[in-house]
PDB file of N, CA and C in Angstrom:
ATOM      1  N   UNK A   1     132.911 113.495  81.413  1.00  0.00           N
ATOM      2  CA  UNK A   1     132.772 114.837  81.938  1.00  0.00           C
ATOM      3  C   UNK A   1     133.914 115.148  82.892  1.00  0.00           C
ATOM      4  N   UNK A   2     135.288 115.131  82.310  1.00  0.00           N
ATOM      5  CA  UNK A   2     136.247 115.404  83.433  1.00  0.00           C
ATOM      6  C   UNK A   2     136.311 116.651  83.584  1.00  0.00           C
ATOM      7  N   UNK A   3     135.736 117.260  82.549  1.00  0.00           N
ATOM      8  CA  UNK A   3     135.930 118.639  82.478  1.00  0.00           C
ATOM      9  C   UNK A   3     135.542 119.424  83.758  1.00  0.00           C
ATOM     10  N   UNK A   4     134.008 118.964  83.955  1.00  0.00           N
ATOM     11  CA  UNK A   4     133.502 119.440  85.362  1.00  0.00           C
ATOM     12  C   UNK A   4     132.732 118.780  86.469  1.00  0.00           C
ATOM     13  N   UNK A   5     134.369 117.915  86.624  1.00  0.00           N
ATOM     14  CA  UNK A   5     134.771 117.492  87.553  1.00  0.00           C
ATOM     15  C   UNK A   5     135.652 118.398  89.117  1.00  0.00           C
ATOM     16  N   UNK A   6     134.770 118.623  90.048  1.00  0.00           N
ATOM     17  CA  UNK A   6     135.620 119.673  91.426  1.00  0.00           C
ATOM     18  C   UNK A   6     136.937 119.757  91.301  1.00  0.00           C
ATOM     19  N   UNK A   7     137.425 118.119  91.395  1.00  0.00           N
ATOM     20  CA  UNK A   7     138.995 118.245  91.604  1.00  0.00           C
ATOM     21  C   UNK A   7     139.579 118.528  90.267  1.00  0.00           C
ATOM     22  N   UNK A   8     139.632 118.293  89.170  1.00  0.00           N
ATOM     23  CA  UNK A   8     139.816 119.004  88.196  1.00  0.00           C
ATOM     24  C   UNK A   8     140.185 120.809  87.634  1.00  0.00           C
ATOM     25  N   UNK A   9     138.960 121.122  88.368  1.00  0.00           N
ATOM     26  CA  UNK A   9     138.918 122.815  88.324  1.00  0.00           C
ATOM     27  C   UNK A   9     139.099 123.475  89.124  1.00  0.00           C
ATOM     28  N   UNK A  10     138.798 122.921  90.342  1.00  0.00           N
ATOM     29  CA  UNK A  10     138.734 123.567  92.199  1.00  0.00           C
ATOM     30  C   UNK A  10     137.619 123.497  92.148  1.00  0.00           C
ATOM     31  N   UNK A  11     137.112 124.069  93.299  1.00  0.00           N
ATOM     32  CA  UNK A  11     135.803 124.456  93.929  1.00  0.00           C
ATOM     33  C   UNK A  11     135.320 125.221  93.192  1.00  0.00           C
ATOM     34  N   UNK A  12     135.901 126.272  93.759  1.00  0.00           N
ATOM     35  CA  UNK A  12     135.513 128.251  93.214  1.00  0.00           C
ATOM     36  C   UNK A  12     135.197 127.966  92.095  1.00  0.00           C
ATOM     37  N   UNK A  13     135.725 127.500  90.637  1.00  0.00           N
ATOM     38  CA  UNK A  13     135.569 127.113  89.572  1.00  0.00           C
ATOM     39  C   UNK A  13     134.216 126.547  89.162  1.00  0.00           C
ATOM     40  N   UNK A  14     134.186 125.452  89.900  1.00  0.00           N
ATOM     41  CA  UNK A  14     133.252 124.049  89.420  1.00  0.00           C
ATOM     42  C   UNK A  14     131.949 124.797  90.049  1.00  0.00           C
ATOM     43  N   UNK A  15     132.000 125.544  90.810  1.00  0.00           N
ATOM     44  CA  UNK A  15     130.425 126.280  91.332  1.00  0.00           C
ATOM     45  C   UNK A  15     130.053 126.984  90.543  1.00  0.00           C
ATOM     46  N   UNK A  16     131.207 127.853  90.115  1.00  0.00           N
ATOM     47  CA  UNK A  16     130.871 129.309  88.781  1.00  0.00           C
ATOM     48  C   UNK A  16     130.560 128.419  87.595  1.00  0.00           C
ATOM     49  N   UNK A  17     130.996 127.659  86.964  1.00  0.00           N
ATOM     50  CA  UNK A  17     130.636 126.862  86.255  1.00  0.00           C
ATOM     51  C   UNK A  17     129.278 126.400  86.177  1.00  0.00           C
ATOM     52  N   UNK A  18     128.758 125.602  87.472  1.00  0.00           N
ATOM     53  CA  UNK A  18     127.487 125.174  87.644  1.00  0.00           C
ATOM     54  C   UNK A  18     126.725 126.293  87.388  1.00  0.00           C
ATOM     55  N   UNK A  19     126.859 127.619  87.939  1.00  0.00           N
ATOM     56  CA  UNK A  19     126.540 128.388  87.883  1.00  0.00           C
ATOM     57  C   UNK A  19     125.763 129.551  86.607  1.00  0.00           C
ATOM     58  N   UNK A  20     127.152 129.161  86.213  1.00  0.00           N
ATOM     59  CA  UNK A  20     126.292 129.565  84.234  1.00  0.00           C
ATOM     60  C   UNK A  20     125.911 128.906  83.789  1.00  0.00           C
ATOM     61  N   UNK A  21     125.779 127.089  84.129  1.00  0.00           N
ATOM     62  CA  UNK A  21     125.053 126.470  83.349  1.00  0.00           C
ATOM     63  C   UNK A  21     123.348 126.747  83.554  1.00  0.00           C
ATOM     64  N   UNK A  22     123.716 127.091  84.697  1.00  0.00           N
ATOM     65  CA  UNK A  22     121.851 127.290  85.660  1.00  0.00           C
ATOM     66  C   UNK A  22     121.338 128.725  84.905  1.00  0.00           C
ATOM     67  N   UNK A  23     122.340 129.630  84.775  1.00  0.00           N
ATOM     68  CA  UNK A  23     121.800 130.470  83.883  1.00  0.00           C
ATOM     69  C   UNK A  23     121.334 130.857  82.632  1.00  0.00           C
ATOM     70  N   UNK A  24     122.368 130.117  81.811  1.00  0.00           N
ATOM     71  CA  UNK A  24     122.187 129.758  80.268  1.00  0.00           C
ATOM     72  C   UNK A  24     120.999 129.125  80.571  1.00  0.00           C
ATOM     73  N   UNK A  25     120.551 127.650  81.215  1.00  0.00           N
ATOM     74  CA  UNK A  25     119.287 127.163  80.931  1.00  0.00           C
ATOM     75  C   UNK A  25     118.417 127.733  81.005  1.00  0.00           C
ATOM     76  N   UNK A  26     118.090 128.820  82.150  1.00  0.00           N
ATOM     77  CA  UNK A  26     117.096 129.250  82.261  1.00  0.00           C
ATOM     78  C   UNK A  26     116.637 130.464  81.317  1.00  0.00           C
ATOM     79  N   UNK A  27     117.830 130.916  80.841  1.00  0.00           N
ATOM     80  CA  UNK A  27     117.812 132.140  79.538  1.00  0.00           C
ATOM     81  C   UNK A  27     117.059 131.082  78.419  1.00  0.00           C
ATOM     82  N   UNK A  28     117.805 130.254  78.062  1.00  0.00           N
ATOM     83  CA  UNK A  28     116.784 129.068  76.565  1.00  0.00           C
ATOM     84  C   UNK A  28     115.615 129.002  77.253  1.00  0.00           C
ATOM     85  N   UNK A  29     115.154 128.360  78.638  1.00  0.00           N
ATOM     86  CA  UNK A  29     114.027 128.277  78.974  1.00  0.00           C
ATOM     87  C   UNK A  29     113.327 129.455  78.188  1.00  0.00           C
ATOM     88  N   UNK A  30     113.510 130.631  78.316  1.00  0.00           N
ATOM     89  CA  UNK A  30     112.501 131.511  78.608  1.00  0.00           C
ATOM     90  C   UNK A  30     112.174 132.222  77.290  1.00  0.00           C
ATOM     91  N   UNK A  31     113.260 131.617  76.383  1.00  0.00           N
ATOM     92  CA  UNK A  31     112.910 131.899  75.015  1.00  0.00           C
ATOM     93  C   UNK A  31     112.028 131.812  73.879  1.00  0.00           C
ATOM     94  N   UNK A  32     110.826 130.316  74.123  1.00  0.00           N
ATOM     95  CA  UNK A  32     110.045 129.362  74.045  1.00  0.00           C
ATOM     96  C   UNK A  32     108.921 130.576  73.809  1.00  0.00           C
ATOM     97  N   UNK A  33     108.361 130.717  72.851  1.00  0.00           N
ATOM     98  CA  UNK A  33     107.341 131.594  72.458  1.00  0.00           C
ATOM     99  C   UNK A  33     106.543 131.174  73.420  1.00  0.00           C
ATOM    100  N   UNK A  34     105.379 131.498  73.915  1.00  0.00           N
ATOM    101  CA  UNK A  34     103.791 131.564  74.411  1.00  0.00           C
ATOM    102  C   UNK A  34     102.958 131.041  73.938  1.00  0.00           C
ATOM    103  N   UNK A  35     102.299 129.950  73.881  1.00  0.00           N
ATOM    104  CA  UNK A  35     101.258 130.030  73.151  1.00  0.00           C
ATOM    105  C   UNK A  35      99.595 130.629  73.996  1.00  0.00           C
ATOM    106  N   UNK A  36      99.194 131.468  72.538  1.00  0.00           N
ATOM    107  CA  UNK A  36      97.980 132.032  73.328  1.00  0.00           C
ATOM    108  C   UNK A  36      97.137 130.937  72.830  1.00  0.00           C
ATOM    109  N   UNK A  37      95.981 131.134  73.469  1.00  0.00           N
ATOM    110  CA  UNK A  37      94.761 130.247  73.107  1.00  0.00           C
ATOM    111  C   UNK A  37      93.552 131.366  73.075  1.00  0.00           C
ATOM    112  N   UNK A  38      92.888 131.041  72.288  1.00  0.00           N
ATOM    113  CA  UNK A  38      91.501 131.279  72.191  1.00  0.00           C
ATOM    114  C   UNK A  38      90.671 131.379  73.043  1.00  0.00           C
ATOM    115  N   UNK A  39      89.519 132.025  72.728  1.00  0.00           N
ATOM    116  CA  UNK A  39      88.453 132.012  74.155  1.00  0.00           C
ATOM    117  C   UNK A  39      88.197 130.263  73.939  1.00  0.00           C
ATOM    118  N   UNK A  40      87.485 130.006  73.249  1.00  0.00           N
ATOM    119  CA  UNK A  40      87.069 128.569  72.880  1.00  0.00           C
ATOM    120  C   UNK A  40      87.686 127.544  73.393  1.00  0.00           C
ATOM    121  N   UNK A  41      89.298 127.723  72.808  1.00  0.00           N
ATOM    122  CA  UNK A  41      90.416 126.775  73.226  1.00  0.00           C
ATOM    123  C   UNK A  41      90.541 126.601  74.769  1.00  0.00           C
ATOM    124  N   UNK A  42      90.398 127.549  75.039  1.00  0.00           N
ATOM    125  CA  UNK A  42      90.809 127.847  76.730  1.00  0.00           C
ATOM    126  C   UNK A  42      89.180 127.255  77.509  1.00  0.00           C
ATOM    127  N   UNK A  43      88.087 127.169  77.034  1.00  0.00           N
ATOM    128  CA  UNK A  43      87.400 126.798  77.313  1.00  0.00           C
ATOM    129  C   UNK A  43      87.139 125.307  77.514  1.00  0.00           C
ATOM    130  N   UNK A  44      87.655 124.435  76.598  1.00  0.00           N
ATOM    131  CA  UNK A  44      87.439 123.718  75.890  1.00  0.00           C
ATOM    132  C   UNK A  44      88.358 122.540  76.592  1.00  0.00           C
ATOM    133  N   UNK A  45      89.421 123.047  76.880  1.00  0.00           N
ATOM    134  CA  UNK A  45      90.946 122.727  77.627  1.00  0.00           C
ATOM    135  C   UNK A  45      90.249 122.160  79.405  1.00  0.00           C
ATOM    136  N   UNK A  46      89.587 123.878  79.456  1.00  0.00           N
ATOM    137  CA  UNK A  46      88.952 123.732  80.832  1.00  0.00           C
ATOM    138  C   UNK A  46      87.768 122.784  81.091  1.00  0.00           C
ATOM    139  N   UNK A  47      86.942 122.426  80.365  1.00  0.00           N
ATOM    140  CA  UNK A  47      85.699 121.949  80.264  1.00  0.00           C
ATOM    141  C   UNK A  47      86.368 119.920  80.546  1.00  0.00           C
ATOM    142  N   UNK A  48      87.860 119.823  79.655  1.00  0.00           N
ATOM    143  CA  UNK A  48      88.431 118.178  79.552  1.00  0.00           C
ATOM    144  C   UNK A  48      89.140 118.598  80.978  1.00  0.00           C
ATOM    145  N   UNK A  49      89.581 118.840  81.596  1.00  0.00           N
ATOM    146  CA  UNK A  49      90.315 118.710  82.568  1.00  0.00           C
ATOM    147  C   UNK A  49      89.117 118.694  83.604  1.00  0.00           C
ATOM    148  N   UNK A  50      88.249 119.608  83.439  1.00  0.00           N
ATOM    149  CA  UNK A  50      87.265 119.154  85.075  1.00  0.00           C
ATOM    150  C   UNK A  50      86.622 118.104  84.520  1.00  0.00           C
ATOM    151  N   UNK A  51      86.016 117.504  83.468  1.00  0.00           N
ATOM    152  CA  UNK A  51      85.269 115.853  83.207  1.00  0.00           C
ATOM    153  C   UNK A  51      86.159 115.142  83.466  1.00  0.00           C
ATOM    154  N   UNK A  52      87.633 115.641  83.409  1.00  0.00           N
ATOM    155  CA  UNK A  52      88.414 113.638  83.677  1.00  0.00           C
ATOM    156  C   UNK A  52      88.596 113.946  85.123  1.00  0.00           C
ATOM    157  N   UNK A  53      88.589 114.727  86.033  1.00  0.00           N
ATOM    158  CA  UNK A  53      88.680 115.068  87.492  1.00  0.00           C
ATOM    159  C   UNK A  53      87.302 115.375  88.362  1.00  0.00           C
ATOM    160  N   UNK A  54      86.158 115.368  87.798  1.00  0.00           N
ATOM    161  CA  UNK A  54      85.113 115.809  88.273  1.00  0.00           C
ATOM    162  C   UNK A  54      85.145 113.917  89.466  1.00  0.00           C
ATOM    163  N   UNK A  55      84.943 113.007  88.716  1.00  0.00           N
ATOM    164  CA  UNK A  55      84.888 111.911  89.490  1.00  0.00           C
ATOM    165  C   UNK A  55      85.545 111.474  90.858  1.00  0.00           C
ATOM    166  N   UNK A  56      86.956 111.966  90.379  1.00  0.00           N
ATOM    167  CA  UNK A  56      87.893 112.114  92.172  1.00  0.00           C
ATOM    168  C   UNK A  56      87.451 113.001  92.711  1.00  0.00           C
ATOM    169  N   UNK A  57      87.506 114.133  92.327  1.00  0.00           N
ATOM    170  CA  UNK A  57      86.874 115.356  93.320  1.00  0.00           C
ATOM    171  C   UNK A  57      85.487 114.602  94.314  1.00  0.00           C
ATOM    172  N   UNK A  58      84.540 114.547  93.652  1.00  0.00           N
ATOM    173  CA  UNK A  58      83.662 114.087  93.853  1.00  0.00           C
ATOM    174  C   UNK A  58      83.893 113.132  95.143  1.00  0.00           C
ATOM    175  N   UNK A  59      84.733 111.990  94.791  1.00  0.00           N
ATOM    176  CA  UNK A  59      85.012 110.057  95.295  1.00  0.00           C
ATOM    177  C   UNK A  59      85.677 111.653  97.024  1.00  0.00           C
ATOM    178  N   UNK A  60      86.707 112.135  96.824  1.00  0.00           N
ATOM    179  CA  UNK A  60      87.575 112.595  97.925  1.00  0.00           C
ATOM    180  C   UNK A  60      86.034 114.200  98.396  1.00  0.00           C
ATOM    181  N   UNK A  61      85.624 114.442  97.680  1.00  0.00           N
ATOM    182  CA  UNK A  61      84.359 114.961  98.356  1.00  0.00           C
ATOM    183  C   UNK A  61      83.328 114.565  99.361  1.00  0.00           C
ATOM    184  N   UNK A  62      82.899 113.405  98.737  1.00  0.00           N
ATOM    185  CA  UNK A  62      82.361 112.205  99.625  1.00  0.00           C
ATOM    186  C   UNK A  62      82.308 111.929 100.580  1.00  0.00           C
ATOM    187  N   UNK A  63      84.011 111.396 100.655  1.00  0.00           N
ATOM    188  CA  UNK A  63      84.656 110.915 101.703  1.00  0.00           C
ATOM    189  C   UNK A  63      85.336 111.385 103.030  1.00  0.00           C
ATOM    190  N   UNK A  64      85.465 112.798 102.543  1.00  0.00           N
ATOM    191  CA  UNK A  64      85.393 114.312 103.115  1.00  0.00           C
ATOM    192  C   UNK A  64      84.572 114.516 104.030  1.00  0.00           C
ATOM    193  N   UNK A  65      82.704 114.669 103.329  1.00  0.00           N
ATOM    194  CA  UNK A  65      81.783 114.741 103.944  1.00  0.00           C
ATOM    195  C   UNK A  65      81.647 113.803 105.151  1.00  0.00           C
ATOM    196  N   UNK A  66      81.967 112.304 104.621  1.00  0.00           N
ATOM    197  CA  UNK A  66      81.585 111.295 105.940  1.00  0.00           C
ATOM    198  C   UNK A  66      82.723 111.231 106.844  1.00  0.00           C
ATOM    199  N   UNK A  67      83.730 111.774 106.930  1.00  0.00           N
ATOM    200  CA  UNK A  67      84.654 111.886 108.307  1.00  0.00           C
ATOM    201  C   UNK A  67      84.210 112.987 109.267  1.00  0.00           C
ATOM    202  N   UNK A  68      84.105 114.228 108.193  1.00  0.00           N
ATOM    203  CA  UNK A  68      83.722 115.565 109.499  1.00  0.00           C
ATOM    204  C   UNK A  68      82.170 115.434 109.639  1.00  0.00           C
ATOM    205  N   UNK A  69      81.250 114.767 109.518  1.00  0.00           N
ATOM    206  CA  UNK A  69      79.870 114.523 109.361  1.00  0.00           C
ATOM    207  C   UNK A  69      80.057 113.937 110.906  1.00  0.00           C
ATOM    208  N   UNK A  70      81.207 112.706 111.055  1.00  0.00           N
ATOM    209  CA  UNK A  70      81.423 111.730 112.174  1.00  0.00           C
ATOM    210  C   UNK A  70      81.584 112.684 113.545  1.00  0.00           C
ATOM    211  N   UNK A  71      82.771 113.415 113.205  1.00  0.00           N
ATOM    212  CA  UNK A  71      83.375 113.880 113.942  1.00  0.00           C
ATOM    213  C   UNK A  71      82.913 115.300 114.414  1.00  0.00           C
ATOM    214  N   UNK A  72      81.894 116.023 113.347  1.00  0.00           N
ATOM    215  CA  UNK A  72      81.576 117.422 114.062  1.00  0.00           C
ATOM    216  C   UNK A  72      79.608 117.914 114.273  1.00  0.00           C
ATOM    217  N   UNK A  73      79.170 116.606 113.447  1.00  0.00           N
ATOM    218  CA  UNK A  73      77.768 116.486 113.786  1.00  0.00           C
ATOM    219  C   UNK A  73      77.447 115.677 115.803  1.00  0.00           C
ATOM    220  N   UNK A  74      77.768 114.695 115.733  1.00  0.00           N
ATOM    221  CA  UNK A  74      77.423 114.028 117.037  1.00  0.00           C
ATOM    222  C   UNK A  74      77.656 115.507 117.747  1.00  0.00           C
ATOM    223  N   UNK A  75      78.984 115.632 118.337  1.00  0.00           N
ATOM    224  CA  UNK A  75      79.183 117.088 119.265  1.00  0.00           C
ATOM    225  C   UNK A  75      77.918 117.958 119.309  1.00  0.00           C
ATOM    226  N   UNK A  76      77.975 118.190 118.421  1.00  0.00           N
ATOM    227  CA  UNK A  76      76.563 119.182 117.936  1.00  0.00           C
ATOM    228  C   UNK A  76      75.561 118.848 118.255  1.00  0.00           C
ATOM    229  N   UNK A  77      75.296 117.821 117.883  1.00  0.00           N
ATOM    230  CA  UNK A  77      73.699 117.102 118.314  1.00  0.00           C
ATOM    231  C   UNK A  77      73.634 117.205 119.696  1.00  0.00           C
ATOM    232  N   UNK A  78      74.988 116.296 120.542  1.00  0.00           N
ATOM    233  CA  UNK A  78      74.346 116.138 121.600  1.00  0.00           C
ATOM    234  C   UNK A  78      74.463 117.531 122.503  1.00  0.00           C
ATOM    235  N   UNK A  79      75.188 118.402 121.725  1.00  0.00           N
ATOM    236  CA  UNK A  79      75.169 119.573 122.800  1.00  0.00           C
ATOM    237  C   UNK A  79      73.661 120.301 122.742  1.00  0.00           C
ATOM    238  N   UNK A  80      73.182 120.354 121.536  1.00  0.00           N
ATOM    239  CA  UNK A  80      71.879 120.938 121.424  1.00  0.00           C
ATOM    240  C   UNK A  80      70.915 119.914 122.133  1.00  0.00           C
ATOM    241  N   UNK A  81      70.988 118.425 122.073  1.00  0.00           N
ATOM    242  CA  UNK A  81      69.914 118.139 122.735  1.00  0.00           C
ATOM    243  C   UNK A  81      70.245 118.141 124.618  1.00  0.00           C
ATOM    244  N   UNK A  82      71.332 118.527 125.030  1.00  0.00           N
ATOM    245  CA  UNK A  82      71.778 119.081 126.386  1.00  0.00           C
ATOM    246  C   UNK A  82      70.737 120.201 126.666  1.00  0.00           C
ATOM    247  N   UNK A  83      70.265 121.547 125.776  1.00  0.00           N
ATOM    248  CA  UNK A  83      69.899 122.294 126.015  1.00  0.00           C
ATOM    249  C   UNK A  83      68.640 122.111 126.485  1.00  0.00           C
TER     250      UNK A  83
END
């Protein structure tokens, strides 16, 4: 790649350069048909992604509960039994 190489082209060059390459890609990017999905499909998609994640959610739910349980029940308690 001596081609675009800085000292090779200059600066000014080798940026404009970088420059259309960032553009060209993102023009092909965006060329890439869509795919639609179905009600079903889209359902179906949604239904496998929360069963293989329902378990972490859950494990970091948990674990969630028993830190602020620690930290914002006692306060509470003992201020109400102050009263």
């Amino acid at each position: 790649m001596l081609i675009l190489r800085p000292e090779f082209l200059g600066k000014r060059m080798f940026r404009r350069s970088i420059v259309l390459a960032l553009v060209l890609m993102s023009f092909a990017a965006c060329q890439k048909e869509k795919k639609v999905f179905t009600e079903a499909e889209l359902h179906r998609r949604v239904d496998s992604v929360v069963r293989e994640n329902a378990p972490l959610l859950q494990e970091q739910f948990d674990e969630d509960l028993d830190r602020r349980m620690s930290i914002e029940v006692r306060p509470l308690a003992d201020s109400l039994q102050r009263k």
